[in-house]
N, C-alpha and C. Protein backbone atom coordinates (compact mmCIF):
# COMPACT_ATOMS: atom_id res chain seq x y z
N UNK A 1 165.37 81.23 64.89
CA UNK A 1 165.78 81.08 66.28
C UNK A 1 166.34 82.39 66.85
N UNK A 2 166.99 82.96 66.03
CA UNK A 2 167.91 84.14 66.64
C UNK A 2 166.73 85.70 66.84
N UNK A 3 166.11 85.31 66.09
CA UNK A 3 165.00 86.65 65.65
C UNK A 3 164.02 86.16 67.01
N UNK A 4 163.57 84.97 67.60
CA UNK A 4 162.40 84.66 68.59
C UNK A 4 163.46 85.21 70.05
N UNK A 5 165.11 84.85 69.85
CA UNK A 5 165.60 85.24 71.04
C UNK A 5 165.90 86.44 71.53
N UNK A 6 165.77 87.18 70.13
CA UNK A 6 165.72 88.96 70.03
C UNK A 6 164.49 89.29 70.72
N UNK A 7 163.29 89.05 69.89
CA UNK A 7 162.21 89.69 70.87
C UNK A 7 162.00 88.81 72.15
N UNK A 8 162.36 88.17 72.42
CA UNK A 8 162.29 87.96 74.01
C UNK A 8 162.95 88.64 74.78
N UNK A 9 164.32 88.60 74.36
CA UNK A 9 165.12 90.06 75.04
C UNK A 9 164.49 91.10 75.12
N UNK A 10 164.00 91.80 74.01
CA UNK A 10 163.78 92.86 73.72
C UNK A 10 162.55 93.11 74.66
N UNK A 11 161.30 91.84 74.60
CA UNK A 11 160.58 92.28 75.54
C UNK A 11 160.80 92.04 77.28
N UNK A 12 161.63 91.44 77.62
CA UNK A 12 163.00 91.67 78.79
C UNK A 12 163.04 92.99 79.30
N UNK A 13 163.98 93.51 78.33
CA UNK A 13 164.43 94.63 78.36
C UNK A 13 163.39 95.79 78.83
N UNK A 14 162.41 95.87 77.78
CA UNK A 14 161.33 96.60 78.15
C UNK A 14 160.92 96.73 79.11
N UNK A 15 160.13 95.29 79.83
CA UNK A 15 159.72 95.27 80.90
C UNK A 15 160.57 96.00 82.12
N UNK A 16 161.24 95.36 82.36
CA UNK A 16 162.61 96.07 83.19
C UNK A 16 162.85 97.17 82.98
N UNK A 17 162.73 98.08 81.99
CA UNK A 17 163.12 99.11 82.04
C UNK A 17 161.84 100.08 82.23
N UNK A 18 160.69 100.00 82.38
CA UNK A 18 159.75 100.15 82.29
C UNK A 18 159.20 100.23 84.10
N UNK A 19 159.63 98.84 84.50
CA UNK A 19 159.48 99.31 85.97
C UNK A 19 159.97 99.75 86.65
N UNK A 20 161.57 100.34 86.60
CA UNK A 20 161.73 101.15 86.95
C UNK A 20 162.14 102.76 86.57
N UNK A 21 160.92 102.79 86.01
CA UNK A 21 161.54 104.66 85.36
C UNK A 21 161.94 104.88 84.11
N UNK A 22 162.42 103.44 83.43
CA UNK A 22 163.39 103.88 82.59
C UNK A 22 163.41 104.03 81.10
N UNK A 23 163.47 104.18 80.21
CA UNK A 23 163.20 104.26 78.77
C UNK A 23 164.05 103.19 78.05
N UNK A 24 163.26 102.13 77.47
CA UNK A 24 164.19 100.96 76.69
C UNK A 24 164.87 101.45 75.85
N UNK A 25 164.71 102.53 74.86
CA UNK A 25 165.32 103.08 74.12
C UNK A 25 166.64 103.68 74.80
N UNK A 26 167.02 103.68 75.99
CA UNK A 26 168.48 104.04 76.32
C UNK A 26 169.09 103.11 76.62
N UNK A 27 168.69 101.61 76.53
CA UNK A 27 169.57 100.28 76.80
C UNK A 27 170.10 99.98 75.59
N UNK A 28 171.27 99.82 75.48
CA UNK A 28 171.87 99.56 74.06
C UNK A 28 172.00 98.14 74.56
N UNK A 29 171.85 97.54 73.84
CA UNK A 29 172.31 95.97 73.99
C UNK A 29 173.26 95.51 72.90
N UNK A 30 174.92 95.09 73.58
CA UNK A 30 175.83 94.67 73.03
C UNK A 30 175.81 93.16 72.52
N UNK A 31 175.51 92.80 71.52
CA UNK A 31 175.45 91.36 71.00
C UNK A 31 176.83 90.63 71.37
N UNK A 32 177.16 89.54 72.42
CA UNK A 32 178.25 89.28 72.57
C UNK A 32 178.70 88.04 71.71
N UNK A 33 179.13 88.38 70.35
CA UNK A 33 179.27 87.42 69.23
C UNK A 33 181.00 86.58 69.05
N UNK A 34 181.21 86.50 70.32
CA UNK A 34 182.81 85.68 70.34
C UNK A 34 182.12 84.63 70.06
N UNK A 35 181.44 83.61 69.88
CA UNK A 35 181.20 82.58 70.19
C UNK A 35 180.31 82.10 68.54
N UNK A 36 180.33 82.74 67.61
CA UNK A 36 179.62 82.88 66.87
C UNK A 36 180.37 83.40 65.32
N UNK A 37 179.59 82.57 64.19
CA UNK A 37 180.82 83.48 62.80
C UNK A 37 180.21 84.98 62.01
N UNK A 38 180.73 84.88 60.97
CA UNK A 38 180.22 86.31 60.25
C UNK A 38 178.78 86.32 59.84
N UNK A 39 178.50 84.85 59.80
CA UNK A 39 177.63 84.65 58.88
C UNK A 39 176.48 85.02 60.35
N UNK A 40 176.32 84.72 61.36
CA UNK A 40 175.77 84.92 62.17
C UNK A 40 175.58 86.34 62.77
N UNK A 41 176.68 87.11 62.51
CA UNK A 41 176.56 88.44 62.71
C UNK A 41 175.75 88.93 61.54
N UNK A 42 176.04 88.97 60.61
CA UNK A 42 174.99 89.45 59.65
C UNK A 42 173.83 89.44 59.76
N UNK A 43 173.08 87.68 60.40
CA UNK A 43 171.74 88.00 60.41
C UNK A 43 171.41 88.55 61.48
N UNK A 44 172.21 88.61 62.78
CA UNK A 44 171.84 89.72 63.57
C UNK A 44 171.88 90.82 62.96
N UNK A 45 172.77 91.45 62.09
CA UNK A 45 172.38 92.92 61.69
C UNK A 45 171.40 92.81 60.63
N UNK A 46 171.20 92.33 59.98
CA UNK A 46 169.83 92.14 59.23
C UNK A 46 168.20 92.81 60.10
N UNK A 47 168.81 92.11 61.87
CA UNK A 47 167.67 92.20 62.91
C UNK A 47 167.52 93.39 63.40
N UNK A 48 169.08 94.61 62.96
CA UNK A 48 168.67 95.68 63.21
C UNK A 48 169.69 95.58 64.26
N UNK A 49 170.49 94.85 64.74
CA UNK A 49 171.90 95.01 66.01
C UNK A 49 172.82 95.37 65.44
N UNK A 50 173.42 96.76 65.60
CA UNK A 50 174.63 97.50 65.21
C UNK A 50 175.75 97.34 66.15
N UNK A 51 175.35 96.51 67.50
CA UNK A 51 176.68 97.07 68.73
C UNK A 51 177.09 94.98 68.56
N UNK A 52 178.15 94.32 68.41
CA UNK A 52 179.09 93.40 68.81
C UNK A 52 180.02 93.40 69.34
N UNK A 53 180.30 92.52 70.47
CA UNK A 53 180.90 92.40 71.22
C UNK A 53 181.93 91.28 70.83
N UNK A 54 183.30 91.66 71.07
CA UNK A 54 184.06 90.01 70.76
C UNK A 54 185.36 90.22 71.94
N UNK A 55 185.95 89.07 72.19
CA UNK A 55 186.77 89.16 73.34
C UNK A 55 187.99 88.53 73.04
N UNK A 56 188.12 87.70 71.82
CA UNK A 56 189.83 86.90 71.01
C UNK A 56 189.96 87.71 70.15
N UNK A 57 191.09 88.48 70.14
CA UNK A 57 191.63 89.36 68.78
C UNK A 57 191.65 88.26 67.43
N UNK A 58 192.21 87.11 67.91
CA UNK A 58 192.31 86.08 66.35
C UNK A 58 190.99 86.12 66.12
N UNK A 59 189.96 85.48 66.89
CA UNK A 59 189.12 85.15 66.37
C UNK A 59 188.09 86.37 65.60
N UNK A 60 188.25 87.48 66.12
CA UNK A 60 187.54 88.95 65.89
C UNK A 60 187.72 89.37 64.73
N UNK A 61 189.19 89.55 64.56
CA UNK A 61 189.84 90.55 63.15
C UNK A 61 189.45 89.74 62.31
N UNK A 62 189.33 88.58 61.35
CA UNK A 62 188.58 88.03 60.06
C UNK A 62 187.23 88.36 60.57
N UNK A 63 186.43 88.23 61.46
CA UNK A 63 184.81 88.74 61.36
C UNK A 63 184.88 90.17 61.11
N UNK A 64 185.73 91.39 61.57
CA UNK A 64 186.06 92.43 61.40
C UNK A 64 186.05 93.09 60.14
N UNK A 65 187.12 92.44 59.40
CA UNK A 65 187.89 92.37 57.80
C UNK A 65 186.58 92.28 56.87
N UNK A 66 185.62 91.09 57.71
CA UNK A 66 185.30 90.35 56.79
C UNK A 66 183.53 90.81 55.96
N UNK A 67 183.22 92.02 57.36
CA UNK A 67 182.53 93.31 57.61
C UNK A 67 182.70 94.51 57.53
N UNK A 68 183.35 94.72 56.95
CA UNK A 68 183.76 96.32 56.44
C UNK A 68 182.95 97.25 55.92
N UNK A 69 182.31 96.39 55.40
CA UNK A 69 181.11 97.67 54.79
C UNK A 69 179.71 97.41 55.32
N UNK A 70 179.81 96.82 56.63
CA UNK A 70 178.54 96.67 57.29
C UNK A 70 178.69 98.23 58.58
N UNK A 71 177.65 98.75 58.89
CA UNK A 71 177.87 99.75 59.70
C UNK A 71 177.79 99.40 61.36
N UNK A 72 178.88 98.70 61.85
CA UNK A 72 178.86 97.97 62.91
C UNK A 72 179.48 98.73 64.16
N UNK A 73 179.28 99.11 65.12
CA UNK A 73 179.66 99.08 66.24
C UNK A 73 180.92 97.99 66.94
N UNK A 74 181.90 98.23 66.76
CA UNK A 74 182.38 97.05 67.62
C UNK A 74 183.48 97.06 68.93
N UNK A 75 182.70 96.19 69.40
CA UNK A 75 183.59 96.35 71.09
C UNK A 75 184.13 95.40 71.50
N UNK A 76 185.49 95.50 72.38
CA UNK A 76 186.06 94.87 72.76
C UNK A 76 186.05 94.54 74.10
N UNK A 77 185.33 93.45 74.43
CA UNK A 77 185.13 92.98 76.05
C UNK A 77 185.83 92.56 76.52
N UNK A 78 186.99 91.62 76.40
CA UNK A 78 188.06 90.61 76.44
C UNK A 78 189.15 91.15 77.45
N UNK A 79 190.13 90.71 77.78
CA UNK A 79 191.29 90.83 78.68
C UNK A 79 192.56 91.65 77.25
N UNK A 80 192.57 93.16 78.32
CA UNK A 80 193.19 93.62 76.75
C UNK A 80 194.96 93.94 77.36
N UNK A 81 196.05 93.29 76.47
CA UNK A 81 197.12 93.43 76.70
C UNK A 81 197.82 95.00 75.67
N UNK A 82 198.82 95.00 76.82
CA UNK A 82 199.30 96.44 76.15
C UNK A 82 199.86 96.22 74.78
N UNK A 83 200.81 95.08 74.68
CA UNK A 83 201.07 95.03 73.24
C UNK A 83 200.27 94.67 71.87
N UNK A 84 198.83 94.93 72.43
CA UNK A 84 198.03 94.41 71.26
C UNK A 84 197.56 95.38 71.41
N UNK A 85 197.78 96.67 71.81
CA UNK A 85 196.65 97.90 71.70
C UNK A 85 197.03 98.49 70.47
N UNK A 86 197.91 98.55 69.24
CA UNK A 86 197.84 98.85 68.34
C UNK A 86 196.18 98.20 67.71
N UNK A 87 196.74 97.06 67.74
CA UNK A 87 194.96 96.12 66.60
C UNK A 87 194.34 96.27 66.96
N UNK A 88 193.96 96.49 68.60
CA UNK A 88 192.64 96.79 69.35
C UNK A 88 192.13 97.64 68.80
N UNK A 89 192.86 98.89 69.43
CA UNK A 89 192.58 100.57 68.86
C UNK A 89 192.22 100.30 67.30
N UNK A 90 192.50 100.10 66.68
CA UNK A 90 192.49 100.15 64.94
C UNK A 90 191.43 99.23 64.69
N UNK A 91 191.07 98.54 65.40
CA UNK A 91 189.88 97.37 64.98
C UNK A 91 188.44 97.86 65.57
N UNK A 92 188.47 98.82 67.06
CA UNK A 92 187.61 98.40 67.90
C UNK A 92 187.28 100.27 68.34
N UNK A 93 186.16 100.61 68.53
CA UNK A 93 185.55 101.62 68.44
C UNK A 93 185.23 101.79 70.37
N UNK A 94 184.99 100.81 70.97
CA UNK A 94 184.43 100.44 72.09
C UNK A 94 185.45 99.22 73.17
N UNK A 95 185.92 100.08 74.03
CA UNK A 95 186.90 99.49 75.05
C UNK A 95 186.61 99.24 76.49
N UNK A 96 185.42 98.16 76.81
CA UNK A 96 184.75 97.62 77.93
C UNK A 96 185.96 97.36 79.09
N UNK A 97 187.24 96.80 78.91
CA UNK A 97 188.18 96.16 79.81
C UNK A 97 189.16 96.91 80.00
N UNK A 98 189.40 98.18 80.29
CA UNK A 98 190.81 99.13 80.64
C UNK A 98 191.02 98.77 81.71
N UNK A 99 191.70 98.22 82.30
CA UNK A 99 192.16 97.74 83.70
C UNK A 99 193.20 97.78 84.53
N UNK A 100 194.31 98.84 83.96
CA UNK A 100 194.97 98.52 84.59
C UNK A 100 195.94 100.14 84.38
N UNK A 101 196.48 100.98 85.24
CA UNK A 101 197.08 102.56 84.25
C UNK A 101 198.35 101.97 83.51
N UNK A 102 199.23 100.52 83.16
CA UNK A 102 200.05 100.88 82.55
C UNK A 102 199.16 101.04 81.39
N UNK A 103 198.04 99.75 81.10
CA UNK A 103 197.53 99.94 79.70
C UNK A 103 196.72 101.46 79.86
N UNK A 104 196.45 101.67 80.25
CA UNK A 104 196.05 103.36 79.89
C UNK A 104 196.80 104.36 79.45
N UNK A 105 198.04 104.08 79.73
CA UNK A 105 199.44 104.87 79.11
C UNK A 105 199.56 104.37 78.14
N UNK A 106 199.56 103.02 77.75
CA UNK A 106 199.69 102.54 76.97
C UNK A 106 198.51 103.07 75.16
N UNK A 107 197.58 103.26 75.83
CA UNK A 107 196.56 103.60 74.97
C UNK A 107 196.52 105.03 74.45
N UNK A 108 197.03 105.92 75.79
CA UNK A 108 197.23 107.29 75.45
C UNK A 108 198.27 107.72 74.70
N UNK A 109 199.54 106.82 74.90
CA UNK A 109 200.53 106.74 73.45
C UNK A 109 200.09 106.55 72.58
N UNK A 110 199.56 105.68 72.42
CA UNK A 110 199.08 105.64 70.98
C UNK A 110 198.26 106.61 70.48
N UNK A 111 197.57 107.10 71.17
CA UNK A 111 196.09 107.58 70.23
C UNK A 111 196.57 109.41 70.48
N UNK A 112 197.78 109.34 70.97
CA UNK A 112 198.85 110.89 70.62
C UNK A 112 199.67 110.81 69.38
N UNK A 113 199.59 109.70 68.78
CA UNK A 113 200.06 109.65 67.54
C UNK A 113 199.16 109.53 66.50
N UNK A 114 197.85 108.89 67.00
CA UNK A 114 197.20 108.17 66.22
C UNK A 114 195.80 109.22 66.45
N UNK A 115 196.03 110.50 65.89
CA UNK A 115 195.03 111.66 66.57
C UNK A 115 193.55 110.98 65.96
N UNK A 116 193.29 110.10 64.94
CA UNK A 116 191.79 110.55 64.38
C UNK A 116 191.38 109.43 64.49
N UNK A 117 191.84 108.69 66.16
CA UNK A 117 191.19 107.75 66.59
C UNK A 117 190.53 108.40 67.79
N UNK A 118 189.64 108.05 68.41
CA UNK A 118 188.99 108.29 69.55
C UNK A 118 188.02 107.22 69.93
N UNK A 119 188.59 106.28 70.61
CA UNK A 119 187.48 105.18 71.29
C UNK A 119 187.35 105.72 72.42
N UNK A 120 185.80 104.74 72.66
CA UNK A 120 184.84 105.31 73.71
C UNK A 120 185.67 104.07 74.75
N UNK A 121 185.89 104.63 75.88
CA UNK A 121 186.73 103.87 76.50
C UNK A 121 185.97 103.58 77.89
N UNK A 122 186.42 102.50 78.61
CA UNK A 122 185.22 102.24 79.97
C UNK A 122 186.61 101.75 80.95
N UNK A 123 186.61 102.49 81.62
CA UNK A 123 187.50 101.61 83.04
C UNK A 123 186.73 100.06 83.88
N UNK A 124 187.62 99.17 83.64
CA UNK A 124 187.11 98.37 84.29
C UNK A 124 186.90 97.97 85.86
N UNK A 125 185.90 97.76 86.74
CA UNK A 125 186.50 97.89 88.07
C UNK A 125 186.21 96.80 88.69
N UNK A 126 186.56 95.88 89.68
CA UNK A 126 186.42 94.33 90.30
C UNK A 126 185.76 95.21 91.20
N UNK A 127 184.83 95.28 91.63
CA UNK A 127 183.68 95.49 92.35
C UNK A 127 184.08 94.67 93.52
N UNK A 128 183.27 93.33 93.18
CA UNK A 128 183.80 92.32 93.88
C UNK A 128 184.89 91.42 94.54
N UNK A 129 186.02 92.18 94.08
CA UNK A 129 187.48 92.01 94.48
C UNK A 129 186.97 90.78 94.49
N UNK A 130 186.78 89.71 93.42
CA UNK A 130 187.14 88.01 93.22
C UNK A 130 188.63 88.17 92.74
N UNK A 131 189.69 87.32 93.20
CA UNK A 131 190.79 87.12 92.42
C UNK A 131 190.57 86.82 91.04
N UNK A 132 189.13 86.39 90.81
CA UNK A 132 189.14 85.66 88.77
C UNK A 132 188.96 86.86 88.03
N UNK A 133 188.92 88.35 88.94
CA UNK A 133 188.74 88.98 87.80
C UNK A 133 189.50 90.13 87.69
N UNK A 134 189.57 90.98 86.68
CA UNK A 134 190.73 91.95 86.55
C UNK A 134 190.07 93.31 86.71
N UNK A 135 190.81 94.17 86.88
CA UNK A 135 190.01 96.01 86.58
C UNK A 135 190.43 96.45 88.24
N UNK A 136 190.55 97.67 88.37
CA UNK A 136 190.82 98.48 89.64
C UNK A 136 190.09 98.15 90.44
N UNK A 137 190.19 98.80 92.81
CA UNK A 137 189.02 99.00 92.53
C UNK A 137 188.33 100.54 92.82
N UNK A 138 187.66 100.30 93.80
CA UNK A 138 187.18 102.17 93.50
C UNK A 138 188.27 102.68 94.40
N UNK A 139 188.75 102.20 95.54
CA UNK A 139 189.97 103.08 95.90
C UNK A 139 191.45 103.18 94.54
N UNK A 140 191.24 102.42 93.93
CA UNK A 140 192.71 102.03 93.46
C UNK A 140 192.48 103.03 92.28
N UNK A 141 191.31 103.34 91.58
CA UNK A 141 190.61 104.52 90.75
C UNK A 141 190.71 105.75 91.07
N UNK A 142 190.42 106.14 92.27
CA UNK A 142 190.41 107.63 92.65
C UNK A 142 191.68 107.72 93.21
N UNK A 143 192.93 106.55 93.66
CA UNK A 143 193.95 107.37 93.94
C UNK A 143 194.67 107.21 92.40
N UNK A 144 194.66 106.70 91.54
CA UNK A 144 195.22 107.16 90.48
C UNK A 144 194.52 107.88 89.42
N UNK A 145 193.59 108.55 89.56
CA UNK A 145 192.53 109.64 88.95
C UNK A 145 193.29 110.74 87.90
N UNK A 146 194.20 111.22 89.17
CA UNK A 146 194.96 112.57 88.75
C UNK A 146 195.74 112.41 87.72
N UNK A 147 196.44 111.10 88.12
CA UNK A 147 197.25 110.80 87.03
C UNK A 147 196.64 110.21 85.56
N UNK A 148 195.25 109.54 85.69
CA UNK A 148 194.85 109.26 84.20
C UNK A 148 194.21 110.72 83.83
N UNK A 149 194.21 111.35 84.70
CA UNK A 149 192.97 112.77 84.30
C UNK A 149 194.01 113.77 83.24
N UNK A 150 195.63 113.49 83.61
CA UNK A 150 196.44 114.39 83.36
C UNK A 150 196.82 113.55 81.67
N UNK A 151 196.36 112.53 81.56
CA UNK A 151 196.73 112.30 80.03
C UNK A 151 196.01 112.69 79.14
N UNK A 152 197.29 113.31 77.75
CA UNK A 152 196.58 114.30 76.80
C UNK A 152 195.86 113.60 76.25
N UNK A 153 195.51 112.51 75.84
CA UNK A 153 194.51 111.67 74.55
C UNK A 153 192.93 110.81 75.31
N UNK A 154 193.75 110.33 76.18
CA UNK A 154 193.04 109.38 76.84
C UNK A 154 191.92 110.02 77.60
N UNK A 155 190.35 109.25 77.65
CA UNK A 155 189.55 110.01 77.98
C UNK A 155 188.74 108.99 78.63
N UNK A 156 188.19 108.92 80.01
CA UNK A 156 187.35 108.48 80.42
C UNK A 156 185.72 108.07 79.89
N UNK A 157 185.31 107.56 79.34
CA UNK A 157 184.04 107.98 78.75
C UNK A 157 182.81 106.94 79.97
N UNK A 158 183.46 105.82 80.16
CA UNK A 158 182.39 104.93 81.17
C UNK A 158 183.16 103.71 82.37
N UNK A 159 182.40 103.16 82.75
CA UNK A 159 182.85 102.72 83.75
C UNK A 159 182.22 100.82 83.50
N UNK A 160 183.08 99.91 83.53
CA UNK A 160 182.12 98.89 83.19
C UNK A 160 182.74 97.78 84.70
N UNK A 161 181.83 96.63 84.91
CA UNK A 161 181.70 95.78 85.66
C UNK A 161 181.14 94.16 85.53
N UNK A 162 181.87 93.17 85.64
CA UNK A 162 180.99 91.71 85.85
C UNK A 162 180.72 91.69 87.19
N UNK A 163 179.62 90.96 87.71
CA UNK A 163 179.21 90.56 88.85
C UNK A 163 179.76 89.28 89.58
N UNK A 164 179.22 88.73 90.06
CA UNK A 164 179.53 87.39 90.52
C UNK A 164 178.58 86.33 89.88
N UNK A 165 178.97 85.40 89.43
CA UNK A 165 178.29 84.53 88.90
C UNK A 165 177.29 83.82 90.09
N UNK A 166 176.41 84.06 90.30
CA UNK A 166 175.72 83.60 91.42
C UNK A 166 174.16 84.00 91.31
N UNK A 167 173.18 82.98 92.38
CA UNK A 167 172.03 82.88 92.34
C UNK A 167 171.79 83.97 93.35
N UNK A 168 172.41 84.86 93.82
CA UNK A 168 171.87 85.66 94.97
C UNK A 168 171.66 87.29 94.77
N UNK A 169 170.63 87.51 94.28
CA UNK A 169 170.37 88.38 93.52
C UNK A 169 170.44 90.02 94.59
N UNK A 170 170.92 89.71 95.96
CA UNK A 170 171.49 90.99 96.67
C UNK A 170 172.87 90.80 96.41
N UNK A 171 173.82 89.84 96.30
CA UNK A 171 175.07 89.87 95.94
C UNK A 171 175.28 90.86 94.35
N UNK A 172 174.06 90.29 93.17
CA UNK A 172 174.57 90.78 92.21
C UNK A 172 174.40 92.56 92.62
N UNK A 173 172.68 92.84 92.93
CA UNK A 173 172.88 94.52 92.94
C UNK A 173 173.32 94.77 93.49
N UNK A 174 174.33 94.72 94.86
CA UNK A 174 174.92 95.48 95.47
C UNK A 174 176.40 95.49 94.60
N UNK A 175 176.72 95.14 93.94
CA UNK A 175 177.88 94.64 92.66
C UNK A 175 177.65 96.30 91.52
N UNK A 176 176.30 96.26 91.15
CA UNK A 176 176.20 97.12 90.30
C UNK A 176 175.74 98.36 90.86
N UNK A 177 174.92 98.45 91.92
CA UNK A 177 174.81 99.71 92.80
C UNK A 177 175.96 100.68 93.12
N UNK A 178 177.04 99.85 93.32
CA UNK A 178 178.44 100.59 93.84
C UNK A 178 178.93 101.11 92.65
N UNK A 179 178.57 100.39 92.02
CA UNK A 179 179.47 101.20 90.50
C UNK A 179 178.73 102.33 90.21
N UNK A 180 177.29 102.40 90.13
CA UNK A 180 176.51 103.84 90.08
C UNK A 180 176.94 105.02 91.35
N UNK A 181 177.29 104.10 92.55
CA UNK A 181 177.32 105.32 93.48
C UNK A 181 178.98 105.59 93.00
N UNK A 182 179.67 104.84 92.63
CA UNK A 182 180.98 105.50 92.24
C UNK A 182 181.23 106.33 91.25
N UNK A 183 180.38 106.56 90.36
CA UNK A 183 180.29 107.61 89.22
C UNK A 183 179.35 109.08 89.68
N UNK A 184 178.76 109.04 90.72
CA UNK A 184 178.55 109.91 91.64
C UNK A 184 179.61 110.81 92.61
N UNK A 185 180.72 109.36 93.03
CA UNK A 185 182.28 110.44 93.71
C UNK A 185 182.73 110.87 92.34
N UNK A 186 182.84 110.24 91.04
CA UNK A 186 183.53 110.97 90.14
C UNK A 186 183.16 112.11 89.62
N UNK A 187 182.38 112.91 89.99
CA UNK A 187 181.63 113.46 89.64
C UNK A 187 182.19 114.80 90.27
N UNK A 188 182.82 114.70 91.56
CA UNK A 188 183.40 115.47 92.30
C UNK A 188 184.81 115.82 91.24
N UNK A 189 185.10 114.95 90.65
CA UNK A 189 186.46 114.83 89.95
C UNK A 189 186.87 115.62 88.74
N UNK A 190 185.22 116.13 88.17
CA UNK A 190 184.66 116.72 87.04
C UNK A 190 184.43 115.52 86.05
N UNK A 191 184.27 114.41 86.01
CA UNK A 191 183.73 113.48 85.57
C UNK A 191 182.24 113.50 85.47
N UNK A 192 181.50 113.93 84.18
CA UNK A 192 180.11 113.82 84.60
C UNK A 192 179.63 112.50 83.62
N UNK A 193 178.46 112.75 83.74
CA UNK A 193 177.67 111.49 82.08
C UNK A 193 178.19 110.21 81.61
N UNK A 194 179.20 109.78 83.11
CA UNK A 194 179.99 108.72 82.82
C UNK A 194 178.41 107.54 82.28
N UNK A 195 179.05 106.67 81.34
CA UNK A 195 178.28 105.91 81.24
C UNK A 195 178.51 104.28 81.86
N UNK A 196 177.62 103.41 82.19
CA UNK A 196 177.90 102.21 82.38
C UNK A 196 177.83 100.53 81.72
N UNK A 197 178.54 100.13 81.51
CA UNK A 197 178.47 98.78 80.92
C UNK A 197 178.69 97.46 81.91
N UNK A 198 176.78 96.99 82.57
CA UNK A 198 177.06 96.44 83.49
C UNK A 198 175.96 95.38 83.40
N UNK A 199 175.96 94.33 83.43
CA UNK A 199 174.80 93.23 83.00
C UNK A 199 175.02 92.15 82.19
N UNK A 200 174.68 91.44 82.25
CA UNK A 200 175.11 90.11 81.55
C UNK A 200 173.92 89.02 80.71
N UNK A 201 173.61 88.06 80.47
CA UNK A 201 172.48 87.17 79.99
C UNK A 201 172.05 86.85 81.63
N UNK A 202 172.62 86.56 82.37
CA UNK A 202 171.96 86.13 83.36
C UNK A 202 171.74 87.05 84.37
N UNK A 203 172.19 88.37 84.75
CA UNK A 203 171.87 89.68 85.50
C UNK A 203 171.09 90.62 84.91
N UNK A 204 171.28 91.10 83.68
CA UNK A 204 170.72 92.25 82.89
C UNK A 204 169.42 93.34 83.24
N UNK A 205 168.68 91.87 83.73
CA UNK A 205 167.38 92.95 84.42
C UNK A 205 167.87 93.44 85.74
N UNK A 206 168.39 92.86 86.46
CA UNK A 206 169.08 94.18 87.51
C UNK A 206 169.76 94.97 87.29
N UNK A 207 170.59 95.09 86.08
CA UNK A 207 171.49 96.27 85.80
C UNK A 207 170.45 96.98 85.03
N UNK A 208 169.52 96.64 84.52
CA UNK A 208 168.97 97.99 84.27
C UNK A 208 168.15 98.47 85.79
N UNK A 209 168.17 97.70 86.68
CA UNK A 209 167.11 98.85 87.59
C UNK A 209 168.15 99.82 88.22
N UNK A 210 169.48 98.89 88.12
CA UNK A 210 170.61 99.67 88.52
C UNK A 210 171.06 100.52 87.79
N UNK A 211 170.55 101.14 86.57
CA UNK A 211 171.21 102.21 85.85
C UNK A 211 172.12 102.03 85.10
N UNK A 212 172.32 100.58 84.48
CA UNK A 212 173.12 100.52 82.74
C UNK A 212 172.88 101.08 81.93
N UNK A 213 173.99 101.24 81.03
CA UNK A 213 173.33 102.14 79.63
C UNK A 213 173.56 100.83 78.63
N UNK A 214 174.70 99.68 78.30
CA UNK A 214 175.00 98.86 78.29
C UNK A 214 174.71 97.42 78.33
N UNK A 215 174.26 96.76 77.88
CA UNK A 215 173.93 95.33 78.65
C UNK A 215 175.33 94.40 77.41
N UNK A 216 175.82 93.25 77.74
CA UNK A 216 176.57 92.27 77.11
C UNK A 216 176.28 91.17 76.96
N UNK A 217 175.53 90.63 75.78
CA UNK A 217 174.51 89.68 75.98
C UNK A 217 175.20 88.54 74.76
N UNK A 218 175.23 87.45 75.65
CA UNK A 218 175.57 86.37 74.36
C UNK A 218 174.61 85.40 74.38
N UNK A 219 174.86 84.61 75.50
CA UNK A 219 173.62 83.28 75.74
C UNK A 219 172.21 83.58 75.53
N UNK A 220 171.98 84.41 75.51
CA UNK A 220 170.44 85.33 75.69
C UNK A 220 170.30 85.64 74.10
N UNK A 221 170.62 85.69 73.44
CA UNK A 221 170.93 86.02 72.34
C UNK A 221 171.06 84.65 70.91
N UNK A 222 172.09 84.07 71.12
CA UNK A 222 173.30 83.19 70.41
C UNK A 222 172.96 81.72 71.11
N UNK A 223 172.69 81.30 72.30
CA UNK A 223 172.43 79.86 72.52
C UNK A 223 171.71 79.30 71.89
């Protein structure tokens, strides 16, 4: 089952990336395995998926532990609190949800102590200013720029986004369009090669016409 839902993705992916311009080989697709045990991650990596996604620290760290000597990618999509950025940082290579500059201070403490960590880190941004969801937005980003730009550890590496859960497929790209044209003002900032983590099981082929590097795929995947 899991191997027929791979190449359907996979030939998804392709297609989509294919019509517009783009090379499948630059869509990483994040397996979003909260929902799922070790034993299930394995035979995804068996399939050749190195990137997982998980979003409960309880539920994560025993699949974590329990993979150690598998060569895994792992990211943290989830709602991330400052006092858990010790386990985060130490567990998690990949930081989809930065949302907010205390936790960015928060992260840059740490990883000034903690020099021979370096996660790839993604600012999160509500695009859509829904109250259900968390992350800056592009004004609330560029006026506090200076101040995340000025921390010694902490490093911008991408920019990530959910859409709106909805059938209206100009609501979703104009959702992920803005986030591409906003890594364009950052750019002014000396921000270049930002990358994006933007797409879901049910959007994905528009974030790639929109320029993901990223996709976060569970249902598509795992149902």
């Amino acid at each position: 089952m899991l191997k027929e839902s791979l190449l359907k993705l996979q030939e998804r992916v392709y297609k989509s990336s294919v019509s517009c311009g783009r090379k499948p080989e630059d869509i990483r697709i994040v397996a979003v395995s909260k929902t799922v045990n070790h034993e299930k991650i394995k035979e995804a990596f068996e399939l050749d998926i190195r990137d997982f996604g998980e979003n409960r620290l309880q539920d994560a760290i025993p699949k974590i532990n329990s993979m150690k000597d598998y060569d895994i990618n792992w990211h943290f999509i989830g709602n991330m609190q400052s006092r858990k950025t010790r386990t985060i940082l130490n567990s998690f290579g990949y930081l989809h949800s930065i949302d907010s500059l205390k936790l960015i201070k928060a992260i840059d403490e740490f990883l000034s102590v903690n020099t021979d960590l370096n996660p790839f880190s993604f600012i999160q941004l509500n695009i859509s200013r829904e109250e259900t969801k968390h992350g800056f937005t592009s004004n609330e980003l560029i006026k506090n720029l200076d101040t995340i730009l000025s921390m010694k550890r902490f490093k911008i590496k991408g920019l990530m986004t959910i859409a709106p859960y909805t059938d209206d497929d100009k609501i979703i790209r104009y959702c992920f369009r803005e986030l591409k044209v906003l890594t364009v003002k950052l750019e002014h900032y000396g921000l270049h090669d930002l990358k994006l983590s933007m797409g879901m099981s049910n959007d994905f082929e528009i974030a790639i016409q929109e320029g993901t590097d990223f996709l976060r795929i569970g249902t598509a995947l795992f149902a």
